[in-house]
Protein backbone atom coordinates (compact mmCIF):
# COMPACT_ATOMS: atom_id res chain seq x y z
CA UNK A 1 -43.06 63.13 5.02
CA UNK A 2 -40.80 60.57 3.63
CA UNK A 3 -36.94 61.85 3.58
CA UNK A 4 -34.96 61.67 -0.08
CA UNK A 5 -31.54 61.06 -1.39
CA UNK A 6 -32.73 63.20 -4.44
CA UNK A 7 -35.58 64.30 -6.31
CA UNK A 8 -35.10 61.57 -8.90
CA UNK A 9 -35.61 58.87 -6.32
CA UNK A 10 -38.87 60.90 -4.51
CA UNK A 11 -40.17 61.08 -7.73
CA UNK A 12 -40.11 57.36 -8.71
CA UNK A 13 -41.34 56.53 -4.86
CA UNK A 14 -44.32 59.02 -5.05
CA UNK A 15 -45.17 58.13 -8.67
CA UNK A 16 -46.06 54.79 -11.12
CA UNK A 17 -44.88 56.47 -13.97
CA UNK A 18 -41.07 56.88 -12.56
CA UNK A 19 -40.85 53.67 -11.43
CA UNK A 20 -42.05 51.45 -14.71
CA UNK A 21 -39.57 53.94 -16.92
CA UNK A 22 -37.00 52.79 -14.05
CA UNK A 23 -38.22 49.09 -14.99
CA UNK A 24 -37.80 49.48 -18.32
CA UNK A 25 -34.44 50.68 -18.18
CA UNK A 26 -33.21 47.57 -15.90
CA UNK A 27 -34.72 44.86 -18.25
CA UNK A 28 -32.36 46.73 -20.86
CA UNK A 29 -29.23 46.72 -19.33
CA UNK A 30 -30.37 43.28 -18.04
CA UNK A 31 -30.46 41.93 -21.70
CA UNK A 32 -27.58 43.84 -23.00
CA UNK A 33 -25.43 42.05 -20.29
CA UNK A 34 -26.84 38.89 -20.55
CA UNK A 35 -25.96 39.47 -24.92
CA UNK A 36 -22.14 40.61 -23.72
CA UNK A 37 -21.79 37.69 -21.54
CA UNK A 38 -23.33 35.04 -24.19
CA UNK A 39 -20.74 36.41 -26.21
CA UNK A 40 -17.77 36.43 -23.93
CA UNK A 41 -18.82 32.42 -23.10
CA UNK A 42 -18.31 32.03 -27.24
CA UNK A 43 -15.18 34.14 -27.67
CA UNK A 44 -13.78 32.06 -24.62
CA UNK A 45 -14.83 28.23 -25.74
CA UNK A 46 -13.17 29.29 -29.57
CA UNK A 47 -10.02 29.63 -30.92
CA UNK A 48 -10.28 33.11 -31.56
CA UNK A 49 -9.89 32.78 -34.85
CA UNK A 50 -11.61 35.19 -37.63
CA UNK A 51 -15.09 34.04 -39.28
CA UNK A 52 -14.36 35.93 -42.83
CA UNK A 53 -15.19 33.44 -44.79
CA UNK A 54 -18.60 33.84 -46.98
CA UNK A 55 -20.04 30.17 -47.93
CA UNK A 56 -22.76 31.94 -50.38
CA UNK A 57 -19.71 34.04 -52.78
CA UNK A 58 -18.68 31.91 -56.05
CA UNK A 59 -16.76 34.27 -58.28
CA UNK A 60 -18.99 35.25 -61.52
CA UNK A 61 -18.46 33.94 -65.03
CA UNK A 62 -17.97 36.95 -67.27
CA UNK A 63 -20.18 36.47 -70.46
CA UNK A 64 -17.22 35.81 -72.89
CA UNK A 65 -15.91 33.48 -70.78
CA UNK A 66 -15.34 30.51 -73.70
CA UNK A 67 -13.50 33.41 -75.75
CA UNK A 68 -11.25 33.96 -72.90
CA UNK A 69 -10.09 30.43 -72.15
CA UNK A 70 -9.33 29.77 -75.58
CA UNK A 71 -7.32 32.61 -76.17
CA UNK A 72 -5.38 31.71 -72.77
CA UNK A 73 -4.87 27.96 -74.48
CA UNK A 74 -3.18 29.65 -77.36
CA UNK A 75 -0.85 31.67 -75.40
CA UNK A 76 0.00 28.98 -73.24
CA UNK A 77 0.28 26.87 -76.37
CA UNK A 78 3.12 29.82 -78.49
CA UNK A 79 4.83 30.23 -74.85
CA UNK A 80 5.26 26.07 -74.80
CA UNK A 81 6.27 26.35 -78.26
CA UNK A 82 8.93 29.22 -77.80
CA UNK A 83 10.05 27.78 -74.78
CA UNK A 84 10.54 24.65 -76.64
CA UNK A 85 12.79 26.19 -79.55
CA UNK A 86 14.61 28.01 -77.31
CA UNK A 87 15.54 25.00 -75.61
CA UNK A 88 16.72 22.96 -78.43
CA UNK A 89 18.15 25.54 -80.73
CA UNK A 90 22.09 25.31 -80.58
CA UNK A 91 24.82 28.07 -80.33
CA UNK A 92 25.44 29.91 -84.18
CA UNK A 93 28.72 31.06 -83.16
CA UNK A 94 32.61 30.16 -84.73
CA UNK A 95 35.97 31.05 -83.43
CA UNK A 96 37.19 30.14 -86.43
CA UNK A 97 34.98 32.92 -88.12
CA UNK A 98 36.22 35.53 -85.19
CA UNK A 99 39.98 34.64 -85.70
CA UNK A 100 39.15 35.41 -89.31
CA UNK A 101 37.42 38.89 -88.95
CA UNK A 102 40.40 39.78 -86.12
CA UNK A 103 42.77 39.09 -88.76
CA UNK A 104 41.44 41.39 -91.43
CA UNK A 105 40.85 43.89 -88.66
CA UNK A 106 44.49 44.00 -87.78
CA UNK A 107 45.45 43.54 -91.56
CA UNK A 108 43.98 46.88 -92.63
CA UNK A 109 44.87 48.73 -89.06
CA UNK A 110 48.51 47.77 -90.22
CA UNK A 111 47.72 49.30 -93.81
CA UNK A 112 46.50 52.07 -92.27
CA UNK A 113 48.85 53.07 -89.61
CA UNK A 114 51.86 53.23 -92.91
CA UNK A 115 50.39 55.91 -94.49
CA UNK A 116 50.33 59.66 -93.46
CA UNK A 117 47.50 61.62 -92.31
CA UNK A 118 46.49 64.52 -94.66
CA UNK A 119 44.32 66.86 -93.07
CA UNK A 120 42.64 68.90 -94.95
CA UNK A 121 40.63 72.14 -94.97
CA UNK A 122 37.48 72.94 -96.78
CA UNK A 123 35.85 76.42 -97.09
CA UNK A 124 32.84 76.86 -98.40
CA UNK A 125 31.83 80.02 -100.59
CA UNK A 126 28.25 81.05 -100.61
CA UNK A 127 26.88 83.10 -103.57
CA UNK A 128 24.06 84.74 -103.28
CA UNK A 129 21.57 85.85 -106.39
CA UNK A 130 18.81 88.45 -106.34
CA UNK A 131 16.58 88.08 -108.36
CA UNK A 132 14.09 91.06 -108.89
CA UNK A 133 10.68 90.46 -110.22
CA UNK A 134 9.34 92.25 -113.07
């Protein structure tokens, strides 16, 4: 009788059935290495850079599309104009107007400061009427 490692390997000696699952399993790992190292050979003759970038995409038009350009032309169009009267409008401003008011200010501060203060006290009385319904 033959002598064995284990009963795994007997097994596949003594029988056809063990040794083409055994076959099987080798062509697998075969091709799954042979897929790793394709891919190592392309990972190592790139950059390394990311391929995220879909060809196919192109951003969808929306059905109102017309409706929505034209109302971004007349916003753009009131923001140019705004921008452009805020540009060339000029100051509305006069010292000569706030020397004026600070005059009259101080004018009637003066006028106010001569007289005395009168303070006075108020109470208010509260009547009440019942009325009684007939």
């Amino acid at each position: 009788m033959q002598e064995c490692i284990s009963d795994v390997v007997c097994h596949s000696i003594l029988s056809p059935f063990y040794v083409q699952i055994e076959h099987d399993r080798q062509v697998i790992i075969q091709r799954h290495n042979a897929q790793l190292l394709g891919r190592m050979h392309t990972i190592m003759q790139t950059t390394g850079g990311v391929d995220h970038r879909n060809t196919d995409w192109r951003p969808k038009r929306s059905v109102n599309f017309a409706k929505k350009k034209r109302d971004m032309d007349k916003i753009t169009r009131e923001n140019q104009d705004l921008l452009k009267r805020l540009q060339t409008i000029q100051p509305q401003y006069s010292t000569r107007k706030w020397e004026a008011d600070f005059q009259e200010h101080h004018t009637r501060s003066r006028s106010i400061q001569l007289f005395p203060t009168i303070q006075v006290h108020f109470c208010i009385i509260l009547t009440i009427s019942l009325y009684t319904c007939r």
